[in-house]
Protein backbone atom coordinates (compact mmCIF):
# COMPACT_ATOMS: atom_id res chain seq x y z
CA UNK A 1 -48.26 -98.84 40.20
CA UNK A 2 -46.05 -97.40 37.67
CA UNK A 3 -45.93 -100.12 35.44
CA UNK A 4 -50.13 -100.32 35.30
CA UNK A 5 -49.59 -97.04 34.62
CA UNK A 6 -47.47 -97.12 31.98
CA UNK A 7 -49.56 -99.75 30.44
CA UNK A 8 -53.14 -97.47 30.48
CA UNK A 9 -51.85 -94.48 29.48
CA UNK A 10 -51.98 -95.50 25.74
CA UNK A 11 -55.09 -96.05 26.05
CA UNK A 12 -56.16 -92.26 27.81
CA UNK A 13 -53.59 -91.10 25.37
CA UNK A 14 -56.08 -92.10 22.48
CA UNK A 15 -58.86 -90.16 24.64
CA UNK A 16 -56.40 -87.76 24.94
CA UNK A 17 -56.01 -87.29 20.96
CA UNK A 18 -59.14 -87.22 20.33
CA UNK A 19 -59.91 -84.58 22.68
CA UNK A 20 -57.26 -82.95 21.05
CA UNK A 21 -58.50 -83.17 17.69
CA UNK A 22 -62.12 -82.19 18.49
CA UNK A 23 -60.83 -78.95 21.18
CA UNK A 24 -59.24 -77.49 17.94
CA UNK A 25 -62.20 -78.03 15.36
CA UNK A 26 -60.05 -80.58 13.28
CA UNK A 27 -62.89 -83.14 14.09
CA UNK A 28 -66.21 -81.89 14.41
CA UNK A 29 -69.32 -82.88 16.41
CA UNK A 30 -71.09 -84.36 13.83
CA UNK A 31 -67.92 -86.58 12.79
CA UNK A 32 -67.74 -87.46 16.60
CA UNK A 33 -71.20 -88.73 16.29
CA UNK A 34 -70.77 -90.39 13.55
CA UNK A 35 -67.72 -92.42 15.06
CA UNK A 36 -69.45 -93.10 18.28
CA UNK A 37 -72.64 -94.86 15.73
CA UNK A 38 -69.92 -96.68 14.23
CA UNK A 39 -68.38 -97.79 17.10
CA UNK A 40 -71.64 -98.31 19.33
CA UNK A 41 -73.33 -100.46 16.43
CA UNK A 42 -70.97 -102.11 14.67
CA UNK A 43 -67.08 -102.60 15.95
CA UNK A 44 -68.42 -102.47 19.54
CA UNK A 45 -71.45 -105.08 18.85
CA UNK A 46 -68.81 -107.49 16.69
CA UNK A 47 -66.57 -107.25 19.70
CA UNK A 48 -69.08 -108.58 22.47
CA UNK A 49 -70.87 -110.85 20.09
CA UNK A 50 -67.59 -113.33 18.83
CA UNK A 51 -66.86 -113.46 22.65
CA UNK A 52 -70.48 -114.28 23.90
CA UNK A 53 -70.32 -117.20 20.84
CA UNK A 54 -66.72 -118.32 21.86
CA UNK A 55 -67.77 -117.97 25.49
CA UNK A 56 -71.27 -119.31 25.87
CA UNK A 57 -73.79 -118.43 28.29
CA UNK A 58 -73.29 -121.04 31.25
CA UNK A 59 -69.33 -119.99 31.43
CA UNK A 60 -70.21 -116.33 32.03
CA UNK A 61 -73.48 -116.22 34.22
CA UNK A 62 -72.57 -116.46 38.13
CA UNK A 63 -74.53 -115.34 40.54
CA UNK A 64 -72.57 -114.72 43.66
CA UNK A 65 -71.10 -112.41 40.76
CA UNK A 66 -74.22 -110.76 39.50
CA UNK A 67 -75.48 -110.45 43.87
CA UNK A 68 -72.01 -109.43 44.56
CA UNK A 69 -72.14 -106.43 42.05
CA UNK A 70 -75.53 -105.62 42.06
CA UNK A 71 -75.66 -105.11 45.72
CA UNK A 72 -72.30 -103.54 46.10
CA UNK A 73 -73.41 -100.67 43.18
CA UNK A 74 -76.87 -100.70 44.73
CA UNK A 75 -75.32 -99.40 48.09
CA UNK A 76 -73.61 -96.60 46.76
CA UNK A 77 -76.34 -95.75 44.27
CA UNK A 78 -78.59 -95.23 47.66
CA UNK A 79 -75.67 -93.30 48.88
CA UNK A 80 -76.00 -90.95 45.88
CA UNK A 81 -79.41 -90.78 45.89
CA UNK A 82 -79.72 -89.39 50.00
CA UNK A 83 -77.35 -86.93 49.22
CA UNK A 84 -79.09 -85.74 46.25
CA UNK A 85 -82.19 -85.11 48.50
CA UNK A 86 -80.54 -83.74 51.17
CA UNK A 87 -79.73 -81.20 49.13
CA UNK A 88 -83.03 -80.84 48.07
CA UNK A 89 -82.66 -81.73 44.70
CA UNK A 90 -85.34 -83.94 44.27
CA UNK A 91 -86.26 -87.29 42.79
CA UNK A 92 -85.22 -86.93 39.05
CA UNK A 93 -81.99 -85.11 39.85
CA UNK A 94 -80.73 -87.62 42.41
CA UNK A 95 -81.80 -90.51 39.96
CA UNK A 96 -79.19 -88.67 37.32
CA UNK A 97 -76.42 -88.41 40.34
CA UNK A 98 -77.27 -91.94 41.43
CA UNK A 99 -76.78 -92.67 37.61
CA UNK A 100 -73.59 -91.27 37.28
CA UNK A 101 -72.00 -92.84 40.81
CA UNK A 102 -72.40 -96.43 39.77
CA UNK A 103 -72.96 -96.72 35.77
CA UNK A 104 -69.16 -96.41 34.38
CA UNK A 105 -67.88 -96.28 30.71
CA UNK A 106 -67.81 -100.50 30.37
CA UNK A 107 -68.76 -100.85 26.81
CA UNK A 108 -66.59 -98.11 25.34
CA UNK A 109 -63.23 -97.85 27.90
CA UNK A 110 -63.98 -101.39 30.17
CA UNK A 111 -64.61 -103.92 27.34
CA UNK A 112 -61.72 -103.02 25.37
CA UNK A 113 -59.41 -101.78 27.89
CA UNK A 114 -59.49 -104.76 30.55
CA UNK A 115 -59.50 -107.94 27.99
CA UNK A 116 -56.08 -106.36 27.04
CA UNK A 117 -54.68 -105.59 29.70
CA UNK A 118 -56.51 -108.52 31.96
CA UNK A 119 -56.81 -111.11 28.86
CA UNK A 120 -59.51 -112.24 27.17
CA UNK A 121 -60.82 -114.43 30.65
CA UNK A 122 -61.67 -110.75 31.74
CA UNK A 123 -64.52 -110.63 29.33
CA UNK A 124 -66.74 -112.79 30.62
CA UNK A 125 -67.04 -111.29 33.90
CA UNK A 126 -66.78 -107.36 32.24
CA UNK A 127 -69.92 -108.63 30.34
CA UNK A 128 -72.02 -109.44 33.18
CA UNK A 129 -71.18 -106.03 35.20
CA UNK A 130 -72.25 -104.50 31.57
CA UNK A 131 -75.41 -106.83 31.44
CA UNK A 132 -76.41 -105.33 35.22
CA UNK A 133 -75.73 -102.26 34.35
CA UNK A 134 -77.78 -101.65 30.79
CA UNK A 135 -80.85 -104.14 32.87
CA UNK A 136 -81.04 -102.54 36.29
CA UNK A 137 -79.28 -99.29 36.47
CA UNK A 138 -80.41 -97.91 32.98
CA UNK A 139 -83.85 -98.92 33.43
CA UNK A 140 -84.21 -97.63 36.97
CA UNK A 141 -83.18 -94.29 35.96
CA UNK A 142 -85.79 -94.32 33.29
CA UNK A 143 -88.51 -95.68 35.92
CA UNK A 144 -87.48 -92.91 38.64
CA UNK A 145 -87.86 -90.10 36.15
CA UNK A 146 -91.19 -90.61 34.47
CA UNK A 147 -92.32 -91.87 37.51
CA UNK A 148 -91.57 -88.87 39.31
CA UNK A 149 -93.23 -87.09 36.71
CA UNK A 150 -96.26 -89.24 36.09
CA UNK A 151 -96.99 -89.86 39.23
CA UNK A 152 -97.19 -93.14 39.41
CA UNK A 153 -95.45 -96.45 37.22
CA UNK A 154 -97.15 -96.98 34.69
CA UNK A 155 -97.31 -99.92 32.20
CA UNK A 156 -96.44 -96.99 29.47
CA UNK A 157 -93.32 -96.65 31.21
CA UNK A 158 -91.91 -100.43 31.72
CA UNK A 159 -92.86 -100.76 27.80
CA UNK A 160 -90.75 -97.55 26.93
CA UNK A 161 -88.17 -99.20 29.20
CA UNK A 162 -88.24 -102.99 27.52
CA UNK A 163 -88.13 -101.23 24.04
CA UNK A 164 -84.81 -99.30 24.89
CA UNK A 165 -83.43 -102.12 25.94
CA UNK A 166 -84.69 -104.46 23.08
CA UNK A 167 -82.61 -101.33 20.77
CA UNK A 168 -79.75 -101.41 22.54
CA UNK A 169 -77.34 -103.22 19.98
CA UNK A 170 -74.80 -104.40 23.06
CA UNK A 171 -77.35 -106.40 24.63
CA UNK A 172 -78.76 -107.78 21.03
CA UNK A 173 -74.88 -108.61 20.28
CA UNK A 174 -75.07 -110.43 23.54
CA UNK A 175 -77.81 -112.44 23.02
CA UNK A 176 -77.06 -113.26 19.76
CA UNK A 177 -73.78 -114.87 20.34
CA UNK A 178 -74.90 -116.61 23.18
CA UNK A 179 -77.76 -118.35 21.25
CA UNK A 180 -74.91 -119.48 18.80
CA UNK A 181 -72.88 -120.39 21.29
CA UNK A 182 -76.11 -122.56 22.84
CA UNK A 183 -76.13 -124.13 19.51
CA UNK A 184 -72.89 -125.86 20.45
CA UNK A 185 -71.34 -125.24 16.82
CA UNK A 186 -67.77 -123.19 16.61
CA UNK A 187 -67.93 -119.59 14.58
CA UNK A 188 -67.03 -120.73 11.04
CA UNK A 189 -63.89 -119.34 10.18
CA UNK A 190 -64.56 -116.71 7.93
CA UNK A 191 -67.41 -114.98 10.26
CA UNK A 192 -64.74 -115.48 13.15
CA UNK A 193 -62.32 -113.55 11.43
CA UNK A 194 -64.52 -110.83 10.17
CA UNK A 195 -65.77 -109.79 13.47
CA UNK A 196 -62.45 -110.35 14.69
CA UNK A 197 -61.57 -107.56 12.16
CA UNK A 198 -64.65 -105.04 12.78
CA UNK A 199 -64.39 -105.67 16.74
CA UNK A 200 -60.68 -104.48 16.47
CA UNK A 201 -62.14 -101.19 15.54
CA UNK A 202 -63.49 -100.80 18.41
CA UNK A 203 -60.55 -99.83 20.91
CA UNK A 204 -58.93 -97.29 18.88
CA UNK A 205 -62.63 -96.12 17.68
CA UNK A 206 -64.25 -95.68 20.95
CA UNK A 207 -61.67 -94.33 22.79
CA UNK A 208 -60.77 -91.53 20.21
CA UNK A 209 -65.01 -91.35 20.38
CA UNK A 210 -64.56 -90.51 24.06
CA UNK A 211 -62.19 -88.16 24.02
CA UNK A 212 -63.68 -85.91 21.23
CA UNK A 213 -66.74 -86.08 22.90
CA UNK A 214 -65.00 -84.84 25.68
CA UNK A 215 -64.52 -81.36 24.38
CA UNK A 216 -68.05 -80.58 23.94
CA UNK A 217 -68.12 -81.58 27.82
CA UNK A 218 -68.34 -78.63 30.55
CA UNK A 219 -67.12 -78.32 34.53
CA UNK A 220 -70.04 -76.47 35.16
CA UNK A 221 -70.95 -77.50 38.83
CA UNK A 222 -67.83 -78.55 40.08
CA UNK A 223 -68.22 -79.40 43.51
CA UNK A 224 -70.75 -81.87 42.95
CA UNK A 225 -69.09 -83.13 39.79
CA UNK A 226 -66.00 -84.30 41.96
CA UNK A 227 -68.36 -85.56 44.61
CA UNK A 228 -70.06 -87.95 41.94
CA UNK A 229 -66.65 -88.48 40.10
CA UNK A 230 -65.23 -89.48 44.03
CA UNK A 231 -68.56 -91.71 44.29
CA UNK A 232 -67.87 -93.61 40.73
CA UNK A 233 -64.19 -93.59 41.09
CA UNK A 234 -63.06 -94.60 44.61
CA UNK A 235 -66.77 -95.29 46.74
CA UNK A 236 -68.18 -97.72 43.78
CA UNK A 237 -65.30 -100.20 43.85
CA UNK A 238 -64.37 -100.22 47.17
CA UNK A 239 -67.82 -100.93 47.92
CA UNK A 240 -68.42 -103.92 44.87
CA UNK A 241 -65.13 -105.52 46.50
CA UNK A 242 -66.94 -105.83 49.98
CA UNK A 243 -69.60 -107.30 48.60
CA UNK A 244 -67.47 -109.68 46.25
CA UNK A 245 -64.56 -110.34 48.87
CA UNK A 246 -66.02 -110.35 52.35
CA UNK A 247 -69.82 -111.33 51.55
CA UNK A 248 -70.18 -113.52 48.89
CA UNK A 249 -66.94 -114.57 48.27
CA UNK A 250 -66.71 -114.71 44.35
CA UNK A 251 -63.93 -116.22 42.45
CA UNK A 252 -60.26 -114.09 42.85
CA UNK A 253 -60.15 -113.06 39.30
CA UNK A 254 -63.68 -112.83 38.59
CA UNK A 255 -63.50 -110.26 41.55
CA UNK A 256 -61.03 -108.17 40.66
CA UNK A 257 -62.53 -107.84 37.19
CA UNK A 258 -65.71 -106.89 38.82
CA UNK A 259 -63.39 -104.18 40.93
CA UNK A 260 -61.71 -102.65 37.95
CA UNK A 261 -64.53 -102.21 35.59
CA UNK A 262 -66.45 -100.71 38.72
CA UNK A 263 -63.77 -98.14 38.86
CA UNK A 264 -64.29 -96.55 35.45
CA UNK A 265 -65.65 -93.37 35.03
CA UNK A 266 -68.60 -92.04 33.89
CA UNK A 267 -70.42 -93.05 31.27
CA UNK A 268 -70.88 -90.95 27.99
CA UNK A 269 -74.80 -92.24 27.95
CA UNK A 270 -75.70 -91.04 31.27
CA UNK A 271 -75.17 -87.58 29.72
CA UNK A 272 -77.36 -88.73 26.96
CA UNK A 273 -80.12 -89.60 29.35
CA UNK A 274 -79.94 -86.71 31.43
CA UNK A 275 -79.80 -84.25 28.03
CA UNK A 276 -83.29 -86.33 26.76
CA UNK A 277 -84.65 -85.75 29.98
CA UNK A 278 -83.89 -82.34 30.51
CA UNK A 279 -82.86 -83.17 34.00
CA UNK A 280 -79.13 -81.59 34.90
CA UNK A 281 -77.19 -82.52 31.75
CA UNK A 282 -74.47 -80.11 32.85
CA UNK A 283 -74.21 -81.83 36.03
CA UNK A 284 -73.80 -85.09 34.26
CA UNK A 285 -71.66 -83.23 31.89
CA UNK A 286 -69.33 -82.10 34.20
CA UNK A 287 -69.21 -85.57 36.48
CA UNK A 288 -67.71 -87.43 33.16
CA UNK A 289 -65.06 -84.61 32.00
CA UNK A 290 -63.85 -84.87 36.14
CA UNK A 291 -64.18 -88.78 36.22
CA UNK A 292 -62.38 -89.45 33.23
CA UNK A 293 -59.47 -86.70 33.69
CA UNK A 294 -59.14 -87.90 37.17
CA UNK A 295 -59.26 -92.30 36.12
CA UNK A 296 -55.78 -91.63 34.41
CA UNK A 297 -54.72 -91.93 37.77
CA UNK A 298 -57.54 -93.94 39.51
CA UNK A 299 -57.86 -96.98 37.09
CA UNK A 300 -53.97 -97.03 37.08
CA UNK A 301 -54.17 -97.43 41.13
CA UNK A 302 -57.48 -99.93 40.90
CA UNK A 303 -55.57 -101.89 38.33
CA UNK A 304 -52.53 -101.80 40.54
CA UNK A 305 -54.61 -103.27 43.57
CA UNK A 306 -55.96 -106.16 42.28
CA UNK A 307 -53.72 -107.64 39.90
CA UNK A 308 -50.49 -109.43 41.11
């Protein structure tokens, strides 16, 4: 435990800078926003697309895998959402607490963070629970709210919901390389190396992104913030491992790849959701400040578990 320990805390110690820098006005908002475009379209997208090319489609799609994870989220995302309601906050609030149970920080924290300490085999499976994520658990939150509001789904909705995901530049980075890869042909050298170069940006980048964003984050709501930080963090992979180890019996190291990126925290976009929504952004807020303060720990443990 110590020694997982001692090998993530560089990386919260990056989030932990650029907190720093951000609490004390050296790096503004609009610089953090900046940095996150940077990172989000660019180093992030040159990351996933030279794996997806060097990987290739059939050597990352499994689906025990996708089942295993989808099911294993999807229980705890229910779990979420009933005690949301029970509480009476209705449909659009529990979809944002559902949201922020399940959907961790993969692209930003998991994707960087795991292929170095797990190796680059960790990608493959990091970039399905990413893929499942972005396709089923982004659009349903989507689907629940304006559904809730409209009344009904409507064909309005599913289109607003296939162009977000047609914008998102992970997935396009995604598909891209693994249409090159389907071409059979290697990266030529040069473009290799180039996105070799931008994608290195995006470890330092993203995690200096998080923690500056960090400061602009409140712990309004705190009870419920460490109830959905105690649903993302300990509930979400101890449930994906059930479903991976006990039901559908999915590869050892696929698995506990599956189990470590499910124990990230929160992710920084279901803040962005809930904010264009107007449906509890403090909430939200306040679930990713606890989840990520508290994964220093958490990961370290998670990471501890399932490696040998």
């Amino acid at each position: 435990m110590i020694d997982i320990l001692l090998q993530t805390l560089p990386f919260f110690a990056v989030i932990g800078l650029g907190y720093g820098a951000a609490a004390r006005g050296f790096f503004p908002p609009e610089a953090t926003a900046y940095l996150t475009r940077f990172v989000f379209y660019f180093a992030l997208s040159a990351m996933l697309f030279r794996f997806s090319a060097n990987l290739g489609l059939d050597e990352v799609i499994s689906w025990p895998f996708i089942w295993a994870y989808a099911l294993g989220a999807g229980a705890v995302y229910i779990l979420a959402t009933v005690v949301a309601l029970i509480r009476k906050r209705g449909v659009e609030e529990a979809a944002v607490e559902a949201q922020c149970a399940v959907v961790g920080n993969v692209g930003f924290l998991g994707v960087p963070m795991l292929a170095l300490l797990m190796g680059e085999a960790a990608v493959g499976p990091v970039m399905m629970v990413l893929a499942v994520d972005l396709f089923l658990f982004s659009s349903l939150i989507v689907i629940l709210i304006t559904g809730s509001r409209d009344g009904r789904v409507s064909p309005v909705v599913l289109r607003t919901v296939g162009k977000g995901l047609l914008n998102n530049p992970m997935i396009v980075s995604m598909a891209l390389g693994f249409a090159w890869a389907a071409t059979g042909w290697p990266l030529p050298e040069t473009v290799d190396r180039f996105m070799d170069l931008l994608g290195g940006a995006s470890t330092p980048g993203a995690l200096f992104a998080i923690g500056a964003s960090l400061a602009a984050k409140s712990a309004e709501r705190l009870s419920v913030a460490v109830w959905l930080s105690f649903a993302k963090l300990v509930l979400h992979p101890l449930a994906v491992a059930i479903t991976a180890l006990l039901i559908f019996d999915v590869e050892p190291f696929a698995a506990s790849v599956m189990i470590a990126t499910a124990a990230l925290p929160v992710a920084g976009n279901v803040y962005i959701l809930a904010q264009h929504y107007g449906v509890a952004p403090q909430r939200a807020s306040a679930a990713i400040l606890v989840s990520t303060s508290a994964s220093i720990l958490t990961v370290s443990a998670i990471l501890a578990w399932v490696t040998p």
